[in-house]
Protein backbone atom coordinates (compact mmCIF):
# COMPACT_ATOMS: atom_id res chain seq x y z
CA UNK A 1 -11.68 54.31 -11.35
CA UNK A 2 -14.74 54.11 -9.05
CA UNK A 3 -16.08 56.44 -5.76
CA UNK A 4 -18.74 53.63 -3.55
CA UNK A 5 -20.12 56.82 -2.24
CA UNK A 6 -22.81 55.16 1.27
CA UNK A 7 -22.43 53.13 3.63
CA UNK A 8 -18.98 51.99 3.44
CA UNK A 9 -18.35 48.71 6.14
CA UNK A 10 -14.59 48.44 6.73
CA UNK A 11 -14.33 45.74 9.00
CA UNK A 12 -10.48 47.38 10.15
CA UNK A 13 -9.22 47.59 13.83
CA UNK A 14 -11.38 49.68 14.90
CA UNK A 15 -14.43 48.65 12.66
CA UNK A 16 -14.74 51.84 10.80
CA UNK A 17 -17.86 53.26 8.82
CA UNK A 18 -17.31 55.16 6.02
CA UNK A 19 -18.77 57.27 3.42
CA UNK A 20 -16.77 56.75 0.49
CA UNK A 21 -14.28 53.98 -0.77
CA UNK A 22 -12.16 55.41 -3.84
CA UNK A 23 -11.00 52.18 -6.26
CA UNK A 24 -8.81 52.01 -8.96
CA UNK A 25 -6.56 49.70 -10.74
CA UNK A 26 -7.77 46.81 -8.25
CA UNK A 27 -6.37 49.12 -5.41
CA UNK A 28 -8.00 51.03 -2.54
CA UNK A 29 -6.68 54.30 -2.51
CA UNK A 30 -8.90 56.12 -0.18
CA UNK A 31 -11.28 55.82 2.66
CA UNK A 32 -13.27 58.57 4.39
CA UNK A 33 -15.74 60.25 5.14
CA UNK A 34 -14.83 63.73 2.96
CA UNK A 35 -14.01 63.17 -1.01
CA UNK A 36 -10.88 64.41 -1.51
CA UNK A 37 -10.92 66.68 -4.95
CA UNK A 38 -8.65 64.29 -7.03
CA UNK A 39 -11.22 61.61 -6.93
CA UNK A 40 -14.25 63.87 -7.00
CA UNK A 41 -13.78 63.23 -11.63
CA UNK A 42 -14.27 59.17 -10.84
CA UNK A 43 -17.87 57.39 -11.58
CA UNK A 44 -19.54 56.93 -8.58
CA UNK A 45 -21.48 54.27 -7.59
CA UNK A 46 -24.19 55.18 -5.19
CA UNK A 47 -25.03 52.41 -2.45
CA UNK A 48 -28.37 54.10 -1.10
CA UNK A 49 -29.47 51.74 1.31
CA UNK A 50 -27.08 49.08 0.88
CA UNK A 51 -23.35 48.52 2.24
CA UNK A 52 -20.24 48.09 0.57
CA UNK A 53 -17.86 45.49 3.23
CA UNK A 54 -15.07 43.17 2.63
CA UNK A 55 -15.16 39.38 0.83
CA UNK A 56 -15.91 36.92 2.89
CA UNK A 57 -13.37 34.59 3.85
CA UNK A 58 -14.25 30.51 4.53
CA UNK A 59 -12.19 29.43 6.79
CA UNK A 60 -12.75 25.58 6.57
CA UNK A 61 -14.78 23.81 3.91
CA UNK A 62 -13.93 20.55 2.48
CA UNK A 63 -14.04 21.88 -1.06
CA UNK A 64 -13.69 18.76 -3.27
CA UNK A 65 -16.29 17.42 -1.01
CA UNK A 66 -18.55 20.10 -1.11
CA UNK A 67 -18.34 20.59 -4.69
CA UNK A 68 -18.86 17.21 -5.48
CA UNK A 69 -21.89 16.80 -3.31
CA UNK A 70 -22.88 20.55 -4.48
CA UNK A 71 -23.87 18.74 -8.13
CA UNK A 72 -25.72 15.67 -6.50
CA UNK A 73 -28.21 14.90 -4.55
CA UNK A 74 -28.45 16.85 -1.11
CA UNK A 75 -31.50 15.73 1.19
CA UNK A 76 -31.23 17.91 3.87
CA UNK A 77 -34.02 19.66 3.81
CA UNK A 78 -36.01 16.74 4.09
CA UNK A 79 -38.30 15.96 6.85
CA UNK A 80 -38.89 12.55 6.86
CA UNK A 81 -37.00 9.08 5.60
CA UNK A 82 -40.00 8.68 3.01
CA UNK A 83 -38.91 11.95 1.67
CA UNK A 84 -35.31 10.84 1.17
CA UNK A 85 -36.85 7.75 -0.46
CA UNK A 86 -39.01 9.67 -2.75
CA UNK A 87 -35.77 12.03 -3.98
CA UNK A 88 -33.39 9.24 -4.23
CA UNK A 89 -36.27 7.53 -6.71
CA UNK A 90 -36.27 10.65 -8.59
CA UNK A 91 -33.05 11.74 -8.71
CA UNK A 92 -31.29 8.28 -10.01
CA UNK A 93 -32.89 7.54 -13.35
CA UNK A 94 -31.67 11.23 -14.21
CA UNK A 95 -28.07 10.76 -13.34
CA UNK A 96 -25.74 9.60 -15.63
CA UNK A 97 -22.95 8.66 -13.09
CA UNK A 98 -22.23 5.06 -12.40
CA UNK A 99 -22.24 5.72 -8.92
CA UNK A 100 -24.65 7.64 -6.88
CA UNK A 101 -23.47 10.19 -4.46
CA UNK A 102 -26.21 11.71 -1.83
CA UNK A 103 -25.61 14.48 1.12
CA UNK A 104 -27.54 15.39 4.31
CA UNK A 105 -29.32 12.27 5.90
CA UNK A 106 -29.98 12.89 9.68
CA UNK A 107 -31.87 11.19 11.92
CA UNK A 108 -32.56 13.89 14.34
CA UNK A 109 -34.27 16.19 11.87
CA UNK A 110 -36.35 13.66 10.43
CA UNK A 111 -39.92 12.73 11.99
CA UNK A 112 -38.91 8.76 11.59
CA UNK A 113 -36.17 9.46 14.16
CA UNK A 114 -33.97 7.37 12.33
CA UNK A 115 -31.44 6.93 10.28
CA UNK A 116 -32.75 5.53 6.51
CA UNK A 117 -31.45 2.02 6.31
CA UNK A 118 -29.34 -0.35 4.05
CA UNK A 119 -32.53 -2.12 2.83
CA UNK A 120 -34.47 1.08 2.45
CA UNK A 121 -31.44 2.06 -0.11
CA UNK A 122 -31.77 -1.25 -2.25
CA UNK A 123 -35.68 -0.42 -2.69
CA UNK A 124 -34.97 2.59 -4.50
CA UNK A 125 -31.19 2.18 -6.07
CA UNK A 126 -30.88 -1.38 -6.53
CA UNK A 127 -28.67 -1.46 -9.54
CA UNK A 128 -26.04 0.91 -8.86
CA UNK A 129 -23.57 1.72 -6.20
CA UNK A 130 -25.62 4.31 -3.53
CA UNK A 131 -22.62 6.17 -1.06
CA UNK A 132 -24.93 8.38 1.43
CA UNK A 133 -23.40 10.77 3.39
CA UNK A 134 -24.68 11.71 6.49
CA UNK A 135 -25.12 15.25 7.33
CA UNK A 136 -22.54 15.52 10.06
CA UNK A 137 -19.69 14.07 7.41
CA UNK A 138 -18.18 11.92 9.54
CA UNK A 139 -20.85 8.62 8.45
CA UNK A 140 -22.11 7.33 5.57
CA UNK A 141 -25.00 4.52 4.53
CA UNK A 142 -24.37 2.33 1.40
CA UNK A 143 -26.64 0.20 -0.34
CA UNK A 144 -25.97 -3.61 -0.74
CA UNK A 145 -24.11 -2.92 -4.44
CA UNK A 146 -21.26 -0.39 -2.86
CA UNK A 147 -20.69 -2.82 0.10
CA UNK A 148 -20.08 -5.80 -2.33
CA UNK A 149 -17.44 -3.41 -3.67
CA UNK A 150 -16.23 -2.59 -0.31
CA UNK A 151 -16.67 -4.99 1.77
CA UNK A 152 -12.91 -7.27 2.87
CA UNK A 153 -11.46 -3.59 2.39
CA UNK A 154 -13.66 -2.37 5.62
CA UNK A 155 -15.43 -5.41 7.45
CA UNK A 156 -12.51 -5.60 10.08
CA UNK A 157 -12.41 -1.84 10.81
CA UNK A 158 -13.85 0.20 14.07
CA UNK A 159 -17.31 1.68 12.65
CA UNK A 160 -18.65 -1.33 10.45
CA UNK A 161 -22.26 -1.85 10.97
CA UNK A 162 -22.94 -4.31 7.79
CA UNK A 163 -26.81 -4.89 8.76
CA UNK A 164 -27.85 -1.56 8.82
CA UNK A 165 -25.31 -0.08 6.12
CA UNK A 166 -24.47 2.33 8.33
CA UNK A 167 -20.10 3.28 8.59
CA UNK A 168 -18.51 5.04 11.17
CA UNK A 169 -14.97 6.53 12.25
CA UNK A 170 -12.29 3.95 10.90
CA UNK A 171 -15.11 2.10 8.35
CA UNK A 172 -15.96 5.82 6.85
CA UNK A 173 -12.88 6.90 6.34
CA UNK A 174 -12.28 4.03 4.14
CA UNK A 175 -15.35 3.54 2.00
CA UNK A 176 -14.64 7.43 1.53
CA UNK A 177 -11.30 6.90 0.49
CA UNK A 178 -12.55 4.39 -2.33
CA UNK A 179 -15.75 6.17 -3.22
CA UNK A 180 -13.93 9.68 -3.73
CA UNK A 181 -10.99 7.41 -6.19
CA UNK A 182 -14.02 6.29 -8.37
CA UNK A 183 -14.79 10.12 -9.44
CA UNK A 184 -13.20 10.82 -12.73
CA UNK A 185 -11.28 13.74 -12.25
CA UNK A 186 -12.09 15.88 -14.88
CA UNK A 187 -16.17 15.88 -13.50
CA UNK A 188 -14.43 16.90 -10.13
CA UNK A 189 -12.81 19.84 -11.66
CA UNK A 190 -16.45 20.74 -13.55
CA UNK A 191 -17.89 20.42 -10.15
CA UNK A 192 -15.23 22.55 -8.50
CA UNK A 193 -15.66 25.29 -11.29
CA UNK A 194 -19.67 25.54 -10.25
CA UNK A 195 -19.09 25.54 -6.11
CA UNK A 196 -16.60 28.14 -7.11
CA UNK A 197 -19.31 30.29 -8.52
CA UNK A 198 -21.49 29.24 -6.02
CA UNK A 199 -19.34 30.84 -3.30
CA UNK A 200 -19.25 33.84 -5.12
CA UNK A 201 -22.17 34.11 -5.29
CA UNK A 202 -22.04 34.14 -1.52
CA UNK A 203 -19.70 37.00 -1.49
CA UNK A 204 -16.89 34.42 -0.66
CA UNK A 205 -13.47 35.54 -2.30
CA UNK A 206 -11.41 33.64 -0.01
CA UNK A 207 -11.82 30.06 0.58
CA UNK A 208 -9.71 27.88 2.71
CA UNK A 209 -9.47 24.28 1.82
CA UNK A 210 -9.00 20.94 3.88
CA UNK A 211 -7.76 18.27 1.34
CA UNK A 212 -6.55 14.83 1.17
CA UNK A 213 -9.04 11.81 1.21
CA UNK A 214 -7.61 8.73 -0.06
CA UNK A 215 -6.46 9.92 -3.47
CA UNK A 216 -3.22 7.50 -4.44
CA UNK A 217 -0.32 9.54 -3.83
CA UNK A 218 -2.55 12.52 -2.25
CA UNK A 219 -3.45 13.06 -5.82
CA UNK A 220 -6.54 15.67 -4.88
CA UNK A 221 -4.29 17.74 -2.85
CA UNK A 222 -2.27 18.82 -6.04
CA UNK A 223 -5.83 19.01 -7.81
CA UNK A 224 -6.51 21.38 -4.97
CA UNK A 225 -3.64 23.28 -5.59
CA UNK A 226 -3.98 23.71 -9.18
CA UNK A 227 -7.40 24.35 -9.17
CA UNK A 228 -6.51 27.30 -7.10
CA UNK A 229 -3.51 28.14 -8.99
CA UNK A 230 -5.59 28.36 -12.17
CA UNK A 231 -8.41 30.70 -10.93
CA UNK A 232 -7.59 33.65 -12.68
CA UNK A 233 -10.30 35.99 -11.41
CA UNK A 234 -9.14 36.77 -8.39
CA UNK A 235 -10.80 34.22 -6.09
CA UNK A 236 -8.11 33.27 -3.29
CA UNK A 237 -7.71 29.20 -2.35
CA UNK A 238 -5.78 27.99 0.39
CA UNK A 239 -4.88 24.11 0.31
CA UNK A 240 -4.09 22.52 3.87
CA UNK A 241 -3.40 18.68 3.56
CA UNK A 242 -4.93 16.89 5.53
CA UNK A 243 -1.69 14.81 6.99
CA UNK A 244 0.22 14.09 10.21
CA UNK A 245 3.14 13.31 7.68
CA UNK A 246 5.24 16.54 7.35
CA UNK A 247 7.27 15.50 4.63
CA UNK A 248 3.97 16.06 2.37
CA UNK A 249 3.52 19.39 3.08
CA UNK A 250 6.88 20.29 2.90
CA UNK A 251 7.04 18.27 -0.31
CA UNK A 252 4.26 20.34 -2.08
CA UNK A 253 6.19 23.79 -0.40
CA UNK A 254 3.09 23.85 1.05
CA UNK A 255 2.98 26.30 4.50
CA UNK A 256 0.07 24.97 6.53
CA UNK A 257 -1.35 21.53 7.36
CA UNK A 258 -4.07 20.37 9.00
CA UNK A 259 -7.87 20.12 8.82
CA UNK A 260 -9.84 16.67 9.69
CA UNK A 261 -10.23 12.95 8.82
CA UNK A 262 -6.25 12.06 9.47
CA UNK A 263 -5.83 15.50 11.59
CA UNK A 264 -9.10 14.96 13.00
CA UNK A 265 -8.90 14.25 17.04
CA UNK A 266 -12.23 12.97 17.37
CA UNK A 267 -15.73 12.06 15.57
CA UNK A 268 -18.63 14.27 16.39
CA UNK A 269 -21.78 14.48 18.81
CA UNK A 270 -24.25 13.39 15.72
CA UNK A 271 -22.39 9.57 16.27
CA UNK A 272 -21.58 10.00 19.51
CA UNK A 273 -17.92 9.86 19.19
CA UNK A 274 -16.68 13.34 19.62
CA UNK A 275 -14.40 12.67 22.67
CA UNK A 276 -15.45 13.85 26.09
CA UNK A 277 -13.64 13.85 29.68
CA UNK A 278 -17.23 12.81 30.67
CA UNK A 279 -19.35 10.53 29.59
CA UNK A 280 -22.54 11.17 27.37
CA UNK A 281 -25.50 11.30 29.09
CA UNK A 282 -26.89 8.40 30.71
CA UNK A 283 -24.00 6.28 29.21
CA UNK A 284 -20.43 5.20 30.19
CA UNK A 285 -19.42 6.29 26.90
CA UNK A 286 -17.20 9.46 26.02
CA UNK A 287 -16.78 8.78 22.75
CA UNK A 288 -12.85 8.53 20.90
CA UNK A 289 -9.93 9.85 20.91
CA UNK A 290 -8.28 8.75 17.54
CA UNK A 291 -4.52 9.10 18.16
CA UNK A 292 -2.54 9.22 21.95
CA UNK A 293 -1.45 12.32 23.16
CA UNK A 294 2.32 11.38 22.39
CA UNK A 295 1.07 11.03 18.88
CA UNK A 296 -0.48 14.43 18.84
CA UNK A 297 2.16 16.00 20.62
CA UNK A 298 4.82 14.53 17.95
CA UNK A 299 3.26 15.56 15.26
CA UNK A 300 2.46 19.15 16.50
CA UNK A 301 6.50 19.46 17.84
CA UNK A 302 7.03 18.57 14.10
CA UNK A 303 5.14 20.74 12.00
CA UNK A 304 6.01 23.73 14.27
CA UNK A 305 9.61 23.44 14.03
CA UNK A 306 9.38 22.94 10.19
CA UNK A 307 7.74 25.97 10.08
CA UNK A 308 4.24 24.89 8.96
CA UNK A 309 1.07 26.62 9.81
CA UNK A 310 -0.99 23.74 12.10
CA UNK A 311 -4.80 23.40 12.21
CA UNK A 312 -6.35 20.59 13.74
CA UNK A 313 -10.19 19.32 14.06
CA UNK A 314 -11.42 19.27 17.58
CA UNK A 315 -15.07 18.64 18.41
CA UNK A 316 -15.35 17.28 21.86
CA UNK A 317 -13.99 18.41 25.08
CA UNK A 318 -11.30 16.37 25.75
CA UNK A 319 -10.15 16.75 22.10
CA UNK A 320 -10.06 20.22 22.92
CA UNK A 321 -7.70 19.69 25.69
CA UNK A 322 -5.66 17.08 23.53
CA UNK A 323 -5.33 19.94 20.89
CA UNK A 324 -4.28 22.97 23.16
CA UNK A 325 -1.92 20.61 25.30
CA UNK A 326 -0.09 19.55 22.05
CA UNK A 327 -0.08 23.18 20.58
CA UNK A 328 1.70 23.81 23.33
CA UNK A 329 4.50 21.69 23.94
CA UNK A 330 4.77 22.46 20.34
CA UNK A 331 5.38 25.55 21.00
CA UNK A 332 6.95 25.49 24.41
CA UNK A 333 9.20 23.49 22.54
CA UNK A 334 10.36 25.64 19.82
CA UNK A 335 8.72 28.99 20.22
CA UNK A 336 6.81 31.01 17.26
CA UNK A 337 5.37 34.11 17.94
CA UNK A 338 3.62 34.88 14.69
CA UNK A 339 2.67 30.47 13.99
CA UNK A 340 -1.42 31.23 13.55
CA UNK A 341 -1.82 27.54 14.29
CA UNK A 342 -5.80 26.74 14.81
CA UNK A 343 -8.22 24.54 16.00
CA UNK A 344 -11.01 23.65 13.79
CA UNK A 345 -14.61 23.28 15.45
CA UNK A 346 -13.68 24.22 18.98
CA UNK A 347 -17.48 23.15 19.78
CA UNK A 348 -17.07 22.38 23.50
CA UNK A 349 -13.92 24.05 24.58
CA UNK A 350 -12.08 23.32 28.29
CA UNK A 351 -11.90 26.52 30.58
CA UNK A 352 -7.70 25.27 30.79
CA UNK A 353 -7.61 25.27 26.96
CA UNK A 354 -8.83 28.32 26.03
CA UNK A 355 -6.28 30.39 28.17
CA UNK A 356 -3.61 28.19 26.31
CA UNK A 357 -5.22 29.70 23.27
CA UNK A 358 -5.06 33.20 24.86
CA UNK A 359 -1.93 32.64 26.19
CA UNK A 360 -0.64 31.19 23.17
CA UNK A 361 -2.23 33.00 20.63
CA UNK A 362 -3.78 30.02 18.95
CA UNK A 363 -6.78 30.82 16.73
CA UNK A 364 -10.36 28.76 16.44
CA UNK A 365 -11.93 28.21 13.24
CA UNK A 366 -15.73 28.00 14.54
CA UNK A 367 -19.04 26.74 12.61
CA UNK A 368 -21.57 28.96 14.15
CA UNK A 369 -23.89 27.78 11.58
CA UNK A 370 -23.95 24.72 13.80
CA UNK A 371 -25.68 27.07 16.50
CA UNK A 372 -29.51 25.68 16.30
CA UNK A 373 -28.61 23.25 13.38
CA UNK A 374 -31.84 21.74 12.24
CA UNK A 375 -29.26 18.94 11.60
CA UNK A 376 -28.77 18.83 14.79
CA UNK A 377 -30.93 20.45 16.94
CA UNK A 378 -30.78 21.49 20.45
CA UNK A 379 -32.91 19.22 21.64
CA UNK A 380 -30.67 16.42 20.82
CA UNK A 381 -27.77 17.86 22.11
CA UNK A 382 -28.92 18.74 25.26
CA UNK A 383 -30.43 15.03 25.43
CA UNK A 384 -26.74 13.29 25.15
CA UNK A 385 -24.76 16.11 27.02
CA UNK A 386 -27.27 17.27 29.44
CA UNK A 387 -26.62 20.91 30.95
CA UNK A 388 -23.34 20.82 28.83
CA UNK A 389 -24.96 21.72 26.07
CA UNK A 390 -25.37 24.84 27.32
CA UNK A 391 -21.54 25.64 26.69
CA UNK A 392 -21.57 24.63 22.96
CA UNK A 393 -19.92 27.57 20.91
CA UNK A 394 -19.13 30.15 23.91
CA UNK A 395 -18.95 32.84 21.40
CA UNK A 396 -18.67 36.08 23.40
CA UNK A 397 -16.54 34.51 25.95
CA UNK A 398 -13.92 33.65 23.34
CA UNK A 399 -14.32 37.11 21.58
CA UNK A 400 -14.21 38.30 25.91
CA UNK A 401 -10.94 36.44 25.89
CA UNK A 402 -9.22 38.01 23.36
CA UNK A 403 -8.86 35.13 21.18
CA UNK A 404 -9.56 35.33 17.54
CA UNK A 405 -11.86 33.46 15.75
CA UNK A 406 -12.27 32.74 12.37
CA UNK A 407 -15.78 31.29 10.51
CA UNK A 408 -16.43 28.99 7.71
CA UNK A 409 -18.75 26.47 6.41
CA UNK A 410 -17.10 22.91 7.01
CA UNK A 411 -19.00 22.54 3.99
CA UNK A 412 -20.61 20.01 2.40
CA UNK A 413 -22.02 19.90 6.67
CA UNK A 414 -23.59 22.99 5.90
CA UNK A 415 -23.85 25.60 2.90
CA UNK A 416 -21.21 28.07 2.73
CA UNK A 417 -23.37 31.35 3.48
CA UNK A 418 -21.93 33.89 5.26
CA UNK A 419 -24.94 35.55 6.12
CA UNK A 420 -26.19 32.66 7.94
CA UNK A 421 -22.57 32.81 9.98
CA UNK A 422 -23.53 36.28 11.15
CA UNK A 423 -26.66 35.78 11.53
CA UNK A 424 -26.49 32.62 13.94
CA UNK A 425 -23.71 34.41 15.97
CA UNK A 426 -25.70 37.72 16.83
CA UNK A 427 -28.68 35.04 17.93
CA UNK A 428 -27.02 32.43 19.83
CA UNK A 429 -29.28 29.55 21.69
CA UNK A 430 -27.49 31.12 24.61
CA UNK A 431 -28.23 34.84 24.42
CA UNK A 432 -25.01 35.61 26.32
CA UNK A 433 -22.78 33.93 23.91
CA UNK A 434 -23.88 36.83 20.94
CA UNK A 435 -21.86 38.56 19.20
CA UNK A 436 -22.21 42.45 17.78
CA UNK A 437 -23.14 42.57 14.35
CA UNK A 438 -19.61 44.81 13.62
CA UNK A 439 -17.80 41.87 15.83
CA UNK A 440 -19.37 38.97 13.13
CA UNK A 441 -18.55 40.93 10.20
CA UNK A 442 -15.15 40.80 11.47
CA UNK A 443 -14.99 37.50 12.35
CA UNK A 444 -16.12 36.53 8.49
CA UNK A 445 -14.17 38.87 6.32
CA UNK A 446 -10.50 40.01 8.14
CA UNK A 447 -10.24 37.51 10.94
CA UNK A 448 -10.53 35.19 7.80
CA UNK A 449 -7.72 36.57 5.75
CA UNK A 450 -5.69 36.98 9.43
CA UNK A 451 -5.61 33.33 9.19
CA UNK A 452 -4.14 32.39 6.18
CA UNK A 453 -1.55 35.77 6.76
CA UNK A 454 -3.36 37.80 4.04
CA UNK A 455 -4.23 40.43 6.39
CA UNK A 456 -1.87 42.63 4.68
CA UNK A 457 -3.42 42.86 1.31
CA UNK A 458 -7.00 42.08 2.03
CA UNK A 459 -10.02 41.28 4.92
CA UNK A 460 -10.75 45.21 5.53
CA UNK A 461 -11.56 48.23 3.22
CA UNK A 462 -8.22 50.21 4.32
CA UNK A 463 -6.19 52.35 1.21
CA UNK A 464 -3.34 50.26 -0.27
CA UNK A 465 -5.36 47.04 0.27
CA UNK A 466 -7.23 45.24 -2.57
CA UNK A 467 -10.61 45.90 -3.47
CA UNK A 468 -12.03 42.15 -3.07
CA UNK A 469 -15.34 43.56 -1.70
CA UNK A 470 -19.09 43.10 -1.65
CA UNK A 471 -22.33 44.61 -1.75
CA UNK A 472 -25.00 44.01 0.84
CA UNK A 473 -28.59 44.57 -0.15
CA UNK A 474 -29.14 46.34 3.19
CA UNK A 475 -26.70 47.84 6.25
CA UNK A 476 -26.28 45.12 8.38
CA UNK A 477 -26.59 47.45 11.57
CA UNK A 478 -30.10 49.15 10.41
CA UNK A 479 -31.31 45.44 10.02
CA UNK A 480 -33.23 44.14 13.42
CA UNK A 481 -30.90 41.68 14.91
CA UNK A 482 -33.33 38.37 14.22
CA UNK A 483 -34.00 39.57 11.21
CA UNK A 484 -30.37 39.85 9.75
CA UNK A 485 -30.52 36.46 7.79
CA UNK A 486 -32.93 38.89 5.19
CA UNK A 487 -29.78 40.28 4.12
CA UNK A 488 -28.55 39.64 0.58
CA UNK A 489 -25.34 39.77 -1.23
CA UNK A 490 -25.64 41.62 -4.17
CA UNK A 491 -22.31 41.06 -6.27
CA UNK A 492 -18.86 40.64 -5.36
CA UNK A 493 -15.71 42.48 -6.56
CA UNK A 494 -12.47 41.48 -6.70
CA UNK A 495 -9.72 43.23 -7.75
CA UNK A 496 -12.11 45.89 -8.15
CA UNK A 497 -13.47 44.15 -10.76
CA UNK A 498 -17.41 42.39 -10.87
CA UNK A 499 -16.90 38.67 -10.20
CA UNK A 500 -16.10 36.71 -13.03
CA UNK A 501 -17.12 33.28 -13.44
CA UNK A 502 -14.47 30.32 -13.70
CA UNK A 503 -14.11 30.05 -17.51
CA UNK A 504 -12.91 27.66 -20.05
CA UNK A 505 -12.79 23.36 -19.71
CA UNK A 506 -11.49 21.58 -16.57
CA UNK A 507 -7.82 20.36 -18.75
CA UNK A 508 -6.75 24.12 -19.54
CA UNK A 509 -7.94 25.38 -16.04
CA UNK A 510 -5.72 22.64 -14.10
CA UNK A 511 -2.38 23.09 -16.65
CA UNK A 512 -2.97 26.78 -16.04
CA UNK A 513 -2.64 25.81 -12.78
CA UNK A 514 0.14 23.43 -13.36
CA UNK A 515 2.53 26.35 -15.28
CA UNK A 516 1.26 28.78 -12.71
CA UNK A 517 4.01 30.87 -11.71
């Protein structure tokens, strides 16, 4: 039994402040600004100067992904291809893994202005496989060994660059696929455990997860699941597969699907193959299109009348428009009312689509940590879409609209901090396109949980709901607006209770899950 007695964030309807939160049990059972006497006998916790809000909710992250490049090498943060060199020279004589795995290579935040190379790889790992993912996660660069491995399973595929090392699109996909079946799964589950706690530590208690990457018989989508079924301290997991076969979803009595790579529409603007209705800049190109409309529009009349929840990754304009249009002959087709079907990305979105998402109540799942991504900076963007660039993430027009978006990582593209989300939508490239510092918090704790329909029990501090909440180290609306990334989270609570970290070995976590009723 616990009064928060401060600044109490509620993120409801009508984004409420409060001055106390009563908790007990795990429960909410009263929110207000006057103590009523029967709670005046609980311990009180005294916020001060800090702020009590909901979880945070991620909304798309790869998680198997993430957590497996979480415990390797990430290279991000470098600034130049000797840099990368330098940390991949380090990093391999420590690692005990027959394979090295590597995140974050981009040539437009590097001063080289390049992508590092096949033969730059072999200097530094010559002996072992080297899988290097690029930063966008929709490319890779292998060394010489991995290719050997890989090479009559990709060398006739879209993408295949063999000189430089360098796969794309089709060529990805399937080194990917072979790379992710050489991880033995009981390190994946370790790894998951730690990005777990990571997220927590993030003030995430809800995490929604895009799955299926090659495994035989979609074996990490019932990791997925199990892993989630066998958290037992209160952290929330979501599993979409990632699948334009409906049986598997249904299979699994799984109610969503979706998320990239085989639900993916298009590649993205760091290769040039996010699909536009005009070409990129001084080119004839406008990228790909993966699948035909017809294909789309089967798939999306499928999944809707079986009931499924539908989320699909759309980067690129006319993906945009290929997603909307098949969302709704979908549901012109068999109409849903209450479906929450999404679109992942949502980067460049048609004028057309998004009144098919008003009109339609479709939600977007946006990245505004992609909004001045060092990954991919502005500068780049505006040099291969010109004044379109301009349009990237309309924030406040969407919010303007009435349609509801959702935010999340698409980890391992970028770290899953919400406080970077919020911060990056109140200080948009494009002024205009800001949010309100109440209408991020919204979009990154309920608008989450309205997603996955657990609105009911959690995503606002409301009575009756569950106390999954967390403890800023300052009041988000006393903090200066470009200053808000300062913020901190403190802990997180759920259930009420301090967040526990995942405990025990990766075999009795996953039959936990397994038996989980």
């Amino acid at each position: 039994m616990k009064v928060y007695k401060g600044t109490v964030i509620t993120c409801d309807e009508k984004n409420t402040v409060a001055n106390y939160l009563a908790e007990d049990g795990g429960k909410i059972l009263f929110v207000g600004d006057e103590l009523p006497e029967e709670y005046k006998d609980f311990e009180t916790v005294e916020l001060g100067s800090r702020a009590l809000i909901p979880s945070f909710a991620d909304t798309h992250i790869h998680f198997a992904s993430y957590a497996t490049f979480h415990s390797g090498l990430n290279v991000m943060n470098a600034r130049s291809n000797g840099e990368i060199l330098k940390m991949i020279k380090d990093f391999v004589p420590r690692s005990k893994d027959k394979m090295i795995l590597a995140f974050g290579a981009s040539p437009y935040s590097v001063a080289d202005g390049r992508l590092i190379s096949r033969s730059e790889l072999d200097e530094v790992c010559p002996d072992k496989p080297f899988f290097m993912v690029k930063y966008d996660g929709h490319a890779c660069v292998i060394n010489t060994k991995l290719l050997e491995r890989v090479r009559k399973k990709v060398e006739h595929l879209r993408g295949y660059h063999e000189d430089s090392g360098e796969m794309n699109q089709e060529a990805f996909f399937a080194v990917s696929d072979y790379v992710t079946n050489s991880i033995p799964i009981l390190k994946l589950v370790e790894n998951m455990q730690r990005a777990a706690d990571y997220m927590a530590e993030k003030g995430i208690g809800m995490i929604h997860t895009v799955s299926g990457v090659g495994f035989p018989m979609d074996l990490d989508v019932d990791m997925e699941r199990w892993f989630g079924a066998g958290l037992k301290n209160g952290m929330q997991f979501r599993v979409f597969i990632q699948s334009l076969d409906v049986r598997k979803a249904l299979k699994r009595k799984l109610p969503r699907i979706g998320g990239c790579f085989e639900t993916a529409l298009d590649g993205c603007f760091g290769s040039r193959d996010a699909a536009m209705l005009a070409p990129y800049s001084g080119t004839d190109d406008r990228g790909i299109l993966y699948y035909s409309d017809e294909r789309v529009t089967e798939f999306c009349k499928k999944a809707n009348r079986a009931g499924l929840q539908i989320e699909m990754h759309a980067i690129g304009d006319a993906a945009f428009k290929q997603a909307t249009e098949a969302l709704k002959a979908a549901l012109d087709d068999f109409p849903w009312e209450d479906h929450r079907h999404t679109i992942i990305h949502a980067c460049l979105p048609t004028e057309e689509g998004l009144k098919i998402c008003r009109d339609y109540h479709i939600m977007l799942a946006m990245q505004s940590a992609f909004i001045n991504w060092p990954q991919e900076p502005d500068e780049y963007l505006e040099s291969i879409l010109g004044e379109r660039s301009a349009k990237l993430n309309p924030l406040r027009k969407i919010k303007d609209m009435g349609i509801i978006m959702s935010s999340g990582s698409d980890g391992p593209c970028t770290d899953p901090d919400p406080i970077q989300w919020i911060y990056k939508a109140c200080n948009h490239s494009e002024n205009e396109q800001s949010l309100s510092v109440a209408e991020a918090l919204r979009m990154c704790t309920y608008n989450g949980y309205y997603q996955s329909f657990d609105e009911k029990e959690r995503g606002s501090l409301e009575a009756g709901k569950i106390a999954d909440m967390a403890i800023l180290s300052e009041n988000p609306f006393d903090v200066p607006t470009p200053e808000l990334c300062r913020l901190k989270v403190e802990q997180l609570f759920l259930k009420g209770e301090p967040y526990k970290k995942v405990g025990g070995g990766p075999v009795g976590h996953i039959l936990n899950g397994i038996f989980s009723r």
